[in-house]
C-alpha atoms as a PDB file:
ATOM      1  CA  UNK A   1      82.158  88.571 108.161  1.00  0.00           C
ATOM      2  CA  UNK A   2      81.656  91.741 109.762  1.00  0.00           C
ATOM      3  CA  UNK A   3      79.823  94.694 108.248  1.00  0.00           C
ATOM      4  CA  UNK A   4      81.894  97.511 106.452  1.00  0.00           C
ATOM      5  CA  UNK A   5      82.208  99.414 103.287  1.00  0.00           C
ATOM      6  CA  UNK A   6      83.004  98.332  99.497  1.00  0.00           C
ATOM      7  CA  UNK A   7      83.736 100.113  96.609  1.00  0.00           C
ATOM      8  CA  UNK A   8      84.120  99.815  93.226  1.00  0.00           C
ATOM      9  CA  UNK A   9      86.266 102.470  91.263  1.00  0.00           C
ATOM     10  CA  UNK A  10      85.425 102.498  87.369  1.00  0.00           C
ATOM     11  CA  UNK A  11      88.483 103.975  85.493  1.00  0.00           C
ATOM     12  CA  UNK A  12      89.067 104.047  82.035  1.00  0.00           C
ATOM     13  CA  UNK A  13      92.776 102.690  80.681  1.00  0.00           C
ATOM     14  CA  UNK A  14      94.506 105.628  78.396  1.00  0.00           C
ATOM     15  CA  UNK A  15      93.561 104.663  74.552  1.00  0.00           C
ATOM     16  CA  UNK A  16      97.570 104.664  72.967  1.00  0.00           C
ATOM     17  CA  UNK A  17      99.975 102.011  72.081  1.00  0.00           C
ATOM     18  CA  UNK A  18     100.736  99.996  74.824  1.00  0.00           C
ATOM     19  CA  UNK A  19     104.533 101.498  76.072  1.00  0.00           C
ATOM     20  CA  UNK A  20     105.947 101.332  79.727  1.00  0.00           C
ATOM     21  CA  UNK A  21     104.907 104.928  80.430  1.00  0.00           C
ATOM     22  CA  UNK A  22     101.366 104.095  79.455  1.00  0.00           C
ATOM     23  CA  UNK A  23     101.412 101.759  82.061  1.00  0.00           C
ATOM     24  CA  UNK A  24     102.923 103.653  84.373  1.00  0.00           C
ATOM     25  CA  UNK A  25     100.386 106.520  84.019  1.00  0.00           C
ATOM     26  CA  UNK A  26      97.510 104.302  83.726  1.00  0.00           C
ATOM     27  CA  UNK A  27      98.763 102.783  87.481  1.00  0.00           C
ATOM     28  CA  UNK A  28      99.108 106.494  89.214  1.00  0.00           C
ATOM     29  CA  UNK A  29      95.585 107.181  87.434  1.00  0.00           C
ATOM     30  CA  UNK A  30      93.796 104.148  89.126  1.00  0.00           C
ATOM     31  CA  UNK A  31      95.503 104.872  92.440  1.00  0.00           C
ATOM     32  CA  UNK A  32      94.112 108.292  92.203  1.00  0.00           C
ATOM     33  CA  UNK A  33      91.003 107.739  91.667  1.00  0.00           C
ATOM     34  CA  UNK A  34      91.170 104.913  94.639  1.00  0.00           C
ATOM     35  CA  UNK A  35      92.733 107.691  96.926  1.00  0.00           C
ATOM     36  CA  UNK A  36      89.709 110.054  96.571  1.00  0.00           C
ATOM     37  CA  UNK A  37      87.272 107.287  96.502  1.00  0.00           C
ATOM     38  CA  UNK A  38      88.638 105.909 100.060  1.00  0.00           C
ATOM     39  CA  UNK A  39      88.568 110.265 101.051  1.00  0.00           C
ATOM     40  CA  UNK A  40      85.213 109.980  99.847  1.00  0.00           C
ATOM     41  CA  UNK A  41      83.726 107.222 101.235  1.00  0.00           C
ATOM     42  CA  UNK A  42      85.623 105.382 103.591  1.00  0.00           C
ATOM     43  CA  UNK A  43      85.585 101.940 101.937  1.00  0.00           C
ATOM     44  CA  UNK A  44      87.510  99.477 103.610  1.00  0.00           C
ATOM     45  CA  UNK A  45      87.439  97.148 100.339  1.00  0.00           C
ATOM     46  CA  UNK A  46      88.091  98.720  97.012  1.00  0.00           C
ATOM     47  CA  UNK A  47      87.603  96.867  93.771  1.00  0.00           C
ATOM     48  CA  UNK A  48      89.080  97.828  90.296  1.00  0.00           C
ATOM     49  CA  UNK A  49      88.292  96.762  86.996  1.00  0.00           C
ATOM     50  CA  UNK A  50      90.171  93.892  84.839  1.00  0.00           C
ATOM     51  CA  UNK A  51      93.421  94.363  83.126  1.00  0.00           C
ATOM     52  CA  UNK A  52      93.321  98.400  84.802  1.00  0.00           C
ATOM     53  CA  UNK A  53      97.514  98.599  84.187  1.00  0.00           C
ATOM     54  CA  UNK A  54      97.059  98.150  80.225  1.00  0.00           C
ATOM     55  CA  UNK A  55      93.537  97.947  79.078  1.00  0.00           C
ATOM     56  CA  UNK A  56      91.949  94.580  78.807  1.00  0.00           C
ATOM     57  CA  UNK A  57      92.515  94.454  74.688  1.00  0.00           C
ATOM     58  CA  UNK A  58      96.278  95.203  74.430  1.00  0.00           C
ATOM     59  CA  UNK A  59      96.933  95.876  70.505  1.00  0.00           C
ATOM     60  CA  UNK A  60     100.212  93.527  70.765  1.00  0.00           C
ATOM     61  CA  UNK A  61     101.021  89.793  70.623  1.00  0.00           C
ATOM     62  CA  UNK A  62     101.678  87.925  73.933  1.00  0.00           C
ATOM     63  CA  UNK A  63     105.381  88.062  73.622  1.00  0.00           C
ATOM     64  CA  UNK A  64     105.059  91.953  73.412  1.00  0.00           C
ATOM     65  CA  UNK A  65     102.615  91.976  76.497  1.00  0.00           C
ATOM     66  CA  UNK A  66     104.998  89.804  78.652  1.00  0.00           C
ATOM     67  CA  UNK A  67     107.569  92.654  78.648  1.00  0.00           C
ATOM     68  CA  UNK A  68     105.311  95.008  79.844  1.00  0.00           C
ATOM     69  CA  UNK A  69     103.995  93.414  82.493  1.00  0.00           C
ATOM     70  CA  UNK A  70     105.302  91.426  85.504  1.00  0.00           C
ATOM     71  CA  UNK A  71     105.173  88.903  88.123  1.00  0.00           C
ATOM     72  CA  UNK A  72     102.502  89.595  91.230  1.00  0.00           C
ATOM     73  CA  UNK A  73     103.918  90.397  93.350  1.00  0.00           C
ATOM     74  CA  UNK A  74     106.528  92.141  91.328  1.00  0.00           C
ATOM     75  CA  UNK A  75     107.515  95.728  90.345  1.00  0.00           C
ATOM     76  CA  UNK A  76     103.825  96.485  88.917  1.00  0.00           C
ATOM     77  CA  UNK A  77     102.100  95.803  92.247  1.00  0.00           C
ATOM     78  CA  UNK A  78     104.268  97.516  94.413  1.00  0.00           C
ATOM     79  CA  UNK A  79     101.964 100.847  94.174  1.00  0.00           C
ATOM     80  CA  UNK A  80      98.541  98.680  94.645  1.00  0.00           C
ATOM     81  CA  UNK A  81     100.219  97.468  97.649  1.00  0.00           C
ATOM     82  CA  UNK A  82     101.873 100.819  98.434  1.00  0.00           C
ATOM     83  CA  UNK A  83      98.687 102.297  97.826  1.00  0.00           C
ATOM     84  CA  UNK A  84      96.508  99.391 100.144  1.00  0.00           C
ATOM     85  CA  UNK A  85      98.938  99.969 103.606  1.00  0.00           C
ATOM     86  CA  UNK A  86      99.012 103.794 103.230  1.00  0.00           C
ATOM     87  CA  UNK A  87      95.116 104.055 103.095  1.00  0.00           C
ATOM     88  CA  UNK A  88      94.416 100.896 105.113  1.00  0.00           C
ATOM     89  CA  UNK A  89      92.573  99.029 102.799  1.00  0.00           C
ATOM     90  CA  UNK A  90      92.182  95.968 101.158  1.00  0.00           C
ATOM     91  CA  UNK A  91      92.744  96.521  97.442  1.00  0.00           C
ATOM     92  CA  UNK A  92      91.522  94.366  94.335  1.00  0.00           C
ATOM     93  CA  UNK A  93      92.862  95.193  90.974  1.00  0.00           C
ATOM     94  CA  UNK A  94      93.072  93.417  87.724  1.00  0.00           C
ATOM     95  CA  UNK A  95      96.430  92.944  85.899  1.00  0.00           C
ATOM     96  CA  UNK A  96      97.904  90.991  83.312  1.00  0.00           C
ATOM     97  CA  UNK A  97     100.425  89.050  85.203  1.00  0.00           C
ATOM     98  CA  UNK A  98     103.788  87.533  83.354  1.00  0.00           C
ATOM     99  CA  UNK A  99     104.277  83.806  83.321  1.00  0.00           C
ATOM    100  CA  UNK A 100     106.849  81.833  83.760  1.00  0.00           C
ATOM    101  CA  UNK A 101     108.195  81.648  79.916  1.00  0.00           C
ATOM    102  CA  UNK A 102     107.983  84.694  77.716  1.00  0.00           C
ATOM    103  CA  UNK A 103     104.370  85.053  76.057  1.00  0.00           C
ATOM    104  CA  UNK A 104     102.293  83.347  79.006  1.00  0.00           C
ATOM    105  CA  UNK A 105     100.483  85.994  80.433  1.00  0.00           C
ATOM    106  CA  UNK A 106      97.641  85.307  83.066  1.00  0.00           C
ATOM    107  CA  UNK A 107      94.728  87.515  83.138  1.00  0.00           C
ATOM    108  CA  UNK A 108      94.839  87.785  87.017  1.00  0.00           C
ATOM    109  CA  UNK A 109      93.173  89.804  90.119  1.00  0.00           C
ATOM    110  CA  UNK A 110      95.140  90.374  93.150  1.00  0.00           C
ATOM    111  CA  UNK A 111      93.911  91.655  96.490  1.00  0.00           C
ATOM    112  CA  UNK A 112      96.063  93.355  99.105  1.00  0.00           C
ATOM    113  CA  UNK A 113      95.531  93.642 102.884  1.00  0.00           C
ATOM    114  CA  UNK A 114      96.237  96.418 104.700  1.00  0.00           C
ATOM    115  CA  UNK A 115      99.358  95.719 105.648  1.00  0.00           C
ATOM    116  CA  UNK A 116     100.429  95.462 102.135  1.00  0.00           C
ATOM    117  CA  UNK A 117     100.683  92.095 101.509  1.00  0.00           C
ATOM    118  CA  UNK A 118      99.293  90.340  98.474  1.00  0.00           C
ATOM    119  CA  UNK A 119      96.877  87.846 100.306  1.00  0.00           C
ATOM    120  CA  UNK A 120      95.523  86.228  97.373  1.00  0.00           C
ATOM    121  CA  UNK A 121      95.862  86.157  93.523  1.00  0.00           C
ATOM    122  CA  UNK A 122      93.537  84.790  91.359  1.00  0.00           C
ATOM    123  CA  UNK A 123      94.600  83.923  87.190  1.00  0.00           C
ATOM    124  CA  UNK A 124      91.123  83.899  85.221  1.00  0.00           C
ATOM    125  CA  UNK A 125      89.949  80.790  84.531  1.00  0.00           C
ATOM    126  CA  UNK A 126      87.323  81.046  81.647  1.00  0.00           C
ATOM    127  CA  UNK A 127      89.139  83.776  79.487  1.00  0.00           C
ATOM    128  CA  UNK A 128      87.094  85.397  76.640  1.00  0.00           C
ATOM    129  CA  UNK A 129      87.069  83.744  73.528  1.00  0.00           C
ATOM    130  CA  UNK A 130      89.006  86.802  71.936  1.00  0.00           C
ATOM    131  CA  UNK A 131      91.680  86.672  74.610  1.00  0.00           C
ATOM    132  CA  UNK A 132      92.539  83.118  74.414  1.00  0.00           C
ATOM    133  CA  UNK A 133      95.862  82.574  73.539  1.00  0.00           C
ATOM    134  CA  UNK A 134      94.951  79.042  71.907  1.00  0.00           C
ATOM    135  CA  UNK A 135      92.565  81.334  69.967  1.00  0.00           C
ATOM    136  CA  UNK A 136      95.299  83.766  68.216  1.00  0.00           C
ATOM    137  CA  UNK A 137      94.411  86.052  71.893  1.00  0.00           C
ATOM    138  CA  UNK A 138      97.219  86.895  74.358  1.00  0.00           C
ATOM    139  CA  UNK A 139      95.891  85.112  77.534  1.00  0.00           C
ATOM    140  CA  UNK A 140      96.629  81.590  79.356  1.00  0.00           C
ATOM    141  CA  UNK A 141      93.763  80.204  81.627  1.00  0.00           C
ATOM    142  CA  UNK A 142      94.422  79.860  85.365  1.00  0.00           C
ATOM    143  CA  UNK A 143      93.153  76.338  86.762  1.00  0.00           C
ATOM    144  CA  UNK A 144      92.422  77.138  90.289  1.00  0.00           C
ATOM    145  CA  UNK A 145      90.101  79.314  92.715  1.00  0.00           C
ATOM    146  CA  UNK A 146      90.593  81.840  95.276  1.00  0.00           C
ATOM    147  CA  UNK A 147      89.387  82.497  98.991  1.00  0.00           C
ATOM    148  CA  UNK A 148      91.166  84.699 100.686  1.00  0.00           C
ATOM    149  CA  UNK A 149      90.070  85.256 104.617  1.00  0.00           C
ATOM    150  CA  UNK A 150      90.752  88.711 105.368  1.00  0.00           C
ATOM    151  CA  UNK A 151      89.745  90.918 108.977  1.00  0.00           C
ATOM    152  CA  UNK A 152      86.316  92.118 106.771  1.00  0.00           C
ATOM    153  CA  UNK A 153      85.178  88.399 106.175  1.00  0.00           C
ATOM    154  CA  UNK A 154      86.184  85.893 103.153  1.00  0.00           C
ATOM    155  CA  UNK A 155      86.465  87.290 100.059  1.00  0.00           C
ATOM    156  CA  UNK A 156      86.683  85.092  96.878  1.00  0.00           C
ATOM    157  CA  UNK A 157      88.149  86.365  93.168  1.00  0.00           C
ATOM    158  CA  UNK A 158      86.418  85.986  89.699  1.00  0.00           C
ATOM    159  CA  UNK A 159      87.143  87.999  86.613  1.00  0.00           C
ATOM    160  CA  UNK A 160      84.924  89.324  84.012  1.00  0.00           C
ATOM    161  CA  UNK A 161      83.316  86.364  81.426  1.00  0.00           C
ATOM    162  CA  UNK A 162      84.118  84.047  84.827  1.00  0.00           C
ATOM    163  CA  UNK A 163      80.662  84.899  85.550  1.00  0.00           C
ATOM    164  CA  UNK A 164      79.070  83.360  82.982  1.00  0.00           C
ATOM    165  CA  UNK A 165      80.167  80.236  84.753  1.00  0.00           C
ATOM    166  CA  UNK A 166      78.016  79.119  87.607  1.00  0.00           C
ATOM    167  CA  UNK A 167      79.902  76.356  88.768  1.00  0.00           C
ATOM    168  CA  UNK A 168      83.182  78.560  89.541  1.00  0.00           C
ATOM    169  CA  UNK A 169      80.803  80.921  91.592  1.00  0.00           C
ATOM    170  CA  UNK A 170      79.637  77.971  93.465  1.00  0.00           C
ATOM    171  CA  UNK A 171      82.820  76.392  93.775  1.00  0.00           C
ATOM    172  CA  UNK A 172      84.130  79.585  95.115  1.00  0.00           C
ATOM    173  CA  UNK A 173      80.649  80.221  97.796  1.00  0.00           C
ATOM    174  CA  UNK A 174      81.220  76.689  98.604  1.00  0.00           C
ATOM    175  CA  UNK A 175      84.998  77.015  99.883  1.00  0.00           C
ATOM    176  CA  UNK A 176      83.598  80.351 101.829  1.00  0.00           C
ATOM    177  CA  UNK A 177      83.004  83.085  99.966  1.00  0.00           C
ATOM    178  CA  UNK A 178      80.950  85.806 101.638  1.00  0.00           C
ATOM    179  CA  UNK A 179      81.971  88.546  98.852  1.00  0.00           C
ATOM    180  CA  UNK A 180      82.836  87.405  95.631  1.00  0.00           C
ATOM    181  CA  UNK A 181      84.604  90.770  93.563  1.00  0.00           C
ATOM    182  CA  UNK A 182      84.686  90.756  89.834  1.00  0.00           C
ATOM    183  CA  UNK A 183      86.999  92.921  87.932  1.00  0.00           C
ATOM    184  CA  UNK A 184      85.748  93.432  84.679  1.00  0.00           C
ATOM    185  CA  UNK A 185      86.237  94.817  81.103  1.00  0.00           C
ATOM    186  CA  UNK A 186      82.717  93.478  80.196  1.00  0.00           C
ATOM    187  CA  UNK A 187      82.256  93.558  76.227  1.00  0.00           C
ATOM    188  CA  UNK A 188      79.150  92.670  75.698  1.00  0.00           C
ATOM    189  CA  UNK A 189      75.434  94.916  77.426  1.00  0.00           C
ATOM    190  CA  UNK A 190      74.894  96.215  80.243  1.00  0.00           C
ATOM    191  CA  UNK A 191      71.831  94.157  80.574  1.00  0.00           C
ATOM    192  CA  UNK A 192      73.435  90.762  80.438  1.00  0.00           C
ATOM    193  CA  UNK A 193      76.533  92.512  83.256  1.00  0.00           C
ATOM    194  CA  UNK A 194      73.543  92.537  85.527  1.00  0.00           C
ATOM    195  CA  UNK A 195      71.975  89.503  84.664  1.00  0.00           C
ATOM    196  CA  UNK A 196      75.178  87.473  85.937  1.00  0.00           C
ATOM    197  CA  UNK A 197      76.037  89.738  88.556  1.00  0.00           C
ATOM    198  CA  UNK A 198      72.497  89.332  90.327  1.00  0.00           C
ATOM    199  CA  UNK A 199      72.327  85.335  89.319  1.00  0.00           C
ATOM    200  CA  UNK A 200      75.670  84.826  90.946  1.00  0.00           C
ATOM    201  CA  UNK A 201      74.861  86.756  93.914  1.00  0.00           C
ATOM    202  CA  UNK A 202      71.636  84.928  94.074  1.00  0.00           C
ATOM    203  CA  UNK A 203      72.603  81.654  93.569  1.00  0.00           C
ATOM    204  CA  UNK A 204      75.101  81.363  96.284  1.00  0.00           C
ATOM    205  CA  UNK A 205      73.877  84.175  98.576  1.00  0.00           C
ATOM    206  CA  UNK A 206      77.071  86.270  98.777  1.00  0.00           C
ATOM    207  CA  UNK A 207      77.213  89.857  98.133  1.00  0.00           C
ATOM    208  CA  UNK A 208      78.965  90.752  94.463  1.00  0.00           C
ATOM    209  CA  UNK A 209      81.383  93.583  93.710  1.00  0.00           C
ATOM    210  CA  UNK A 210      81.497  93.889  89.923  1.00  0.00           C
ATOM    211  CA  UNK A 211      83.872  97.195  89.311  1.00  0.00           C
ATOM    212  CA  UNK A 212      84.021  97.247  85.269  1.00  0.00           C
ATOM    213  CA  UNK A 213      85.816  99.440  82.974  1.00  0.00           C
ATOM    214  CA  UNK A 214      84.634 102.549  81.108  1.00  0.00           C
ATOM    215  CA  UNK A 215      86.378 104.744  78.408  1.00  0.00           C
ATOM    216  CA  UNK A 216      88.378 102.841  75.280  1.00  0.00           C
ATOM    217  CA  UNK A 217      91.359 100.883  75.745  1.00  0.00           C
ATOM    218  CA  UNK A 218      94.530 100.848  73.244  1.00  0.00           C
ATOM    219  CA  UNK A 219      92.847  98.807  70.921  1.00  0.00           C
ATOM    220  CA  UNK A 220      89.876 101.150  70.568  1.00  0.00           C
ATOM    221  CA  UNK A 221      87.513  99.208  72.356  1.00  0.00           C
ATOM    222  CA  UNK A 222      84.707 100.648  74.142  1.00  0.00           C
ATOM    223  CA  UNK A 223      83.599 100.228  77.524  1.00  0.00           C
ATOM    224  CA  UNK A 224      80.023 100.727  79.322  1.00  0.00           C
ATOM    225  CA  UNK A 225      80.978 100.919  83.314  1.00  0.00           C
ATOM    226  CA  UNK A 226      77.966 100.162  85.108  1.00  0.00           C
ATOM    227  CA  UNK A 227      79.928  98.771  88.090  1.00  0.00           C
ATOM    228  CA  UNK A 228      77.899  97.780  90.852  1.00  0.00           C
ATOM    229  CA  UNK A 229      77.226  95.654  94.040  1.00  0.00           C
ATOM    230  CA  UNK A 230      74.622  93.329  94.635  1.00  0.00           C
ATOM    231  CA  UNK A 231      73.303  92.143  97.447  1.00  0.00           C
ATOM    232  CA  UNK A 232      72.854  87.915  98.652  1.00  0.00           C
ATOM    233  CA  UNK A 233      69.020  88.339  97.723  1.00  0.00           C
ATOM    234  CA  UNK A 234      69.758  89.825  94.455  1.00  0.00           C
ATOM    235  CA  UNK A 235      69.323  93.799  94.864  1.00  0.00           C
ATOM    236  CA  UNK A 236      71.067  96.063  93.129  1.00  0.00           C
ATOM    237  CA  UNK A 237      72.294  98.347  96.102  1.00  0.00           C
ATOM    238  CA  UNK A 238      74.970 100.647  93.941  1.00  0.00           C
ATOM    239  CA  UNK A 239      75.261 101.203  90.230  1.00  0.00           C
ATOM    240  CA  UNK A 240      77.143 103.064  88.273  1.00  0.00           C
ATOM    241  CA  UNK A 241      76.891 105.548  85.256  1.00  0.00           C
ATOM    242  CA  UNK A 242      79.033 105.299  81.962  1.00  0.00           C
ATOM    243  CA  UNK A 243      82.418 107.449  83.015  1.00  0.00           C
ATOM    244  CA  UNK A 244      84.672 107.399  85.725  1.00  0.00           C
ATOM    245  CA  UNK A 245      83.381 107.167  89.295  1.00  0.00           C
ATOM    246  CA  UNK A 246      83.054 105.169  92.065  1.00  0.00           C
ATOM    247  CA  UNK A 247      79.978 103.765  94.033  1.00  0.00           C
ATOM    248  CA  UNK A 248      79.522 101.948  97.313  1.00  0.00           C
ATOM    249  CA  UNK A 249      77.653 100.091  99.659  1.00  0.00           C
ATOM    250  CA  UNK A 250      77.594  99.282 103.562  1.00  0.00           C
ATOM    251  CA  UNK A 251      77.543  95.465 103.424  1.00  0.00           C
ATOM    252  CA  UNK A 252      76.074  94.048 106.733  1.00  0.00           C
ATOM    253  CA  UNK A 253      75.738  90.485 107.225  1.00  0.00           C
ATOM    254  CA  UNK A 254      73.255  90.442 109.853  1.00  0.00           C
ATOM    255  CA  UNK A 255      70.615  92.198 107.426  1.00  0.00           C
ATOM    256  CA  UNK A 256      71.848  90.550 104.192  1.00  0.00           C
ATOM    257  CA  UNK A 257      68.861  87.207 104.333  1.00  0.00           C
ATOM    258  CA  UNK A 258      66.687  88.988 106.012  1.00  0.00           C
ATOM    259  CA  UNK A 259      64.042  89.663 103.791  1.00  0.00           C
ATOM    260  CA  UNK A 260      62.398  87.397 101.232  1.00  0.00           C
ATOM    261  CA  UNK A 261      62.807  90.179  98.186  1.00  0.00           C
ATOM    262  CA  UNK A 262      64.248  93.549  98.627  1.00  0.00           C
ATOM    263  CA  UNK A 263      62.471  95.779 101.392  1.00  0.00           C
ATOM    264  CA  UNK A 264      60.151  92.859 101.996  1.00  0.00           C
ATOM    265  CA  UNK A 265      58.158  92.174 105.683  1.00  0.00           C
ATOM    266  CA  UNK A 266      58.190  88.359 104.586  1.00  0.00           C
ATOM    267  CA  UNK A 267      61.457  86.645 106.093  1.00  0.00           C
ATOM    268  CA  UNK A 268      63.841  84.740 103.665  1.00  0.00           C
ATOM    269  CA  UNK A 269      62.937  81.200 104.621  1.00  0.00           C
ATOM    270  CA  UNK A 270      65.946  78.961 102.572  1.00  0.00           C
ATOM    271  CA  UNK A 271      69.370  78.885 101.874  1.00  0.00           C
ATOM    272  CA  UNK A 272      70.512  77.940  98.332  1.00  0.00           C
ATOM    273  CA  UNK A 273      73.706  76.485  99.121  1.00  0.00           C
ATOM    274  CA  UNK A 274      72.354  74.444 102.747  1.00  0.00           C
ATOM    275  CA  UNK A 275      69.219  73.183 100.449  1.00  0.00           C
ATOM    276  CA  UNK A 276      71.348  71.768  97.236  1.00  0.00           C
ATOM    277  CA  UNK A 277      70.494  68.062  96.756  1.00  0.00           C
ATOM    278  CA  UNK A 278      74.095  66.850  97.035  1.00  0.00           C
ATOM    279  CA  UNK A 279      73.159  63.406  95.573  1.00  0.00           C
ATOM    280  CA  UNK A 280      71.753  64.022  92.349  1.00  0.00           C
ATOM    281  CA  UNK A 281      74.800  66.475  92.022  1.00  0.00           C
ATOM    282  CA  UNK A 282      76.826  63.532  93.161  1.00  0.00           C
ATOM    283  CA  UNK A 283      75.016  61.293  90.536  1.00  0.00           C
ATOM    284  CA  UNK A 284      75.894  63.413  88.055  1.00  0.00           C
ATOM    285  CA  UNK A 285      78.880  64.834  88.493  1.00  0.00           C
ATOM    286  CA  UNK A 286      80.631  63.267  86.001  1.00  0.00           C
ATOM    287  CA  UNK A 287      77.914  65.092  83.394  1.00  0.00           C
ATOM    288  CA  UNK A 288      79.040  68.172  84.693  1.00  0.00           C
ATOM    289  CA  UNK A 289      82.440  67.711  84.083  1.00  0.00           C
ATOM    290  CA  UNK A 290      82.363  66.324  80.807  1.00  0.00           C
ATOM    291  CA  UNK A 291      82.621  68.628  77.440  1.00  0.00           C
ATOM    292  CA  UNK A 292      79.534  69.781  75.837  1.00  0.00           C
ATOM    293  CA  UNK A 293      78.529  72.349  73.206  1.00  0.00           C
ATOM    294  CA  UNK A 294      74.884  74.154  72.384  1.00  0.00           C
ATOM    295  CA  UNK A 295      72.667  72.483  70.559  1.00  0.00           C
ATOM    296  CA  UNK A 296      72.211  75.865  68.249  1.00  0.00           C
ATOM    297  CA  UNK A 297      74.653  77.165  65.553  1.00  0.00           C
ATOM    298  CA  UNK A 298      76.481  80.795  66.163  1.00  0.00           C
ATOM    299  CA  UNK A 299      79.503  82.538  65.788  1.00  0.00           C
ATOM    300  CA  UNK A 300      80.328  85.471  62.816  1.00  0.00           C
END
């Protein structure tokens, strides 16, 4: 990894019925707001939130949703990756992406080089329980994780309630992240959006791009932003307010370990993911992989 600039651009998706113009305006507004950001700036990795080309809560069955969307790459991409190779940057949005059969959708990121290739794509693997299509939702889990090597370093993909999941985080830090980005539509506080961003940034020592959504999306759901980027020891470097902007960082890897705690003279002195004891995780792998449920009653 080299150092370099990240961004995150918080937009807010247009509160109407999902139609094709919707989607159409909500892509040109994104891009935008990623043009001036880049002006602004001069990030050379640019994150946007989850499902930025409809809203993350759609207001229409699965079938409906399929229509609107489409494959990655596909028709709806073109203008990320337009967008990427005319401003020489690598791109990250979040998009609904159309399955192979009418009413699969994914709930997928995509990242685009500066060339204007897709380089990676990455279909959410721990959807929200109100977006599960098994769960009268609209979405169908992904099964596999993403590392993409790219000129600024390695660059891994989650997506919003993915990082509530530790184990994808360090699956993904284990197979090289250095950055992990994380779309976003986050429903629940802002205070639990930071709690996972730091923990996952912490417990795998990458740096964390968490670009969430603001403003209310067809279904009139609201939206907190708060996008921001963390560093490997866990400090907040850029945060966001509640409406649309952007923020950024400088992420440098030879000052990232450094210190013990933020601005600290005492040296960091261990590695999370050298020191793991790989044979008790060995020993009990098969605990980790089995199903298990809270010992504590919830739900509405």
């Amino acid at each position: 990894m080299r150092a370099f600039t990240a961004a995150a651009v918080q937009v807010r998706p247009r509160a109407e019925t999902l139609t094709p113009e919707s989607v159409k305006l909500n892509v040109e507004h994104a891009l935008e707001q990623v043009e001036r950001c880049v002006e602004d700036t001069g990030a050379e990795l640019v994150v946007l939130p989850e499902s930025v080309t409809t809203g993350f809560t759609p207001g229409c069955p699965p079938e409906a949703l399929w229509e609107l969307v489409s494959d990655v790459p596909g028709p709806l991409s073109e203008a990320f990756q337009e967008t990427a190779r005319r401003l020489g940057v690598h791109l990250v949005w979040g998009s609904y992406e159309r399955g192979a059969e009418p009413g699969i959708v994914y709930n997928s990121a995509a990242l685009a080089g500066p060339d204007g290739d897709v380089r990676g794509i990455y279909r959410k693997t721990h959807p929200y329980c109100t977006e599960l299509r098994s769960r009268g939702g609209w979405v169908t889990p992904g099964d596999d994780v993403c590392v993409v090597d790219t000129e600024l370093g390695r660059i891994g993909m989650i997506i919003c309630f993915d990082g509530d999941f530790p184990e994808l985080s360090r699956i993904t830090a284990v197979r090289g992240a250095e950055v992990v980005v994380r779309p976003s539509a986050l429903l629940r506080s802002a205070d639990l959006w930071e709690l996972t961003n730091r923990a996952r940034a912490y417990d795998n020592h990458v740096f964390v791009v968490g670009a969430n959504c603001t403003g209310t999306d067809p279904a009139g759901v609201l939206y907190f932003g708060n996008s921001m980027i963390v560093t490997p020891i866990a400090d907040v470097v850029a945060r966001a307010a509640t409406h649309e902007c952007w923020i950024s960082a400088r992420l440098d890897p030879d000052t990232a370990m450094r210190s013990l705690t933020p601005g600290s003279s005492v040296g960091q002195g261990f590695d999370h993911l050298a020191e793991r004891n790989l044979e008790l995780v060995r020993r009990y792998a098969d605990d980790l992989a089995g199903e298990a449920d809270t010992s504590f009653p919830y739900g509405g």
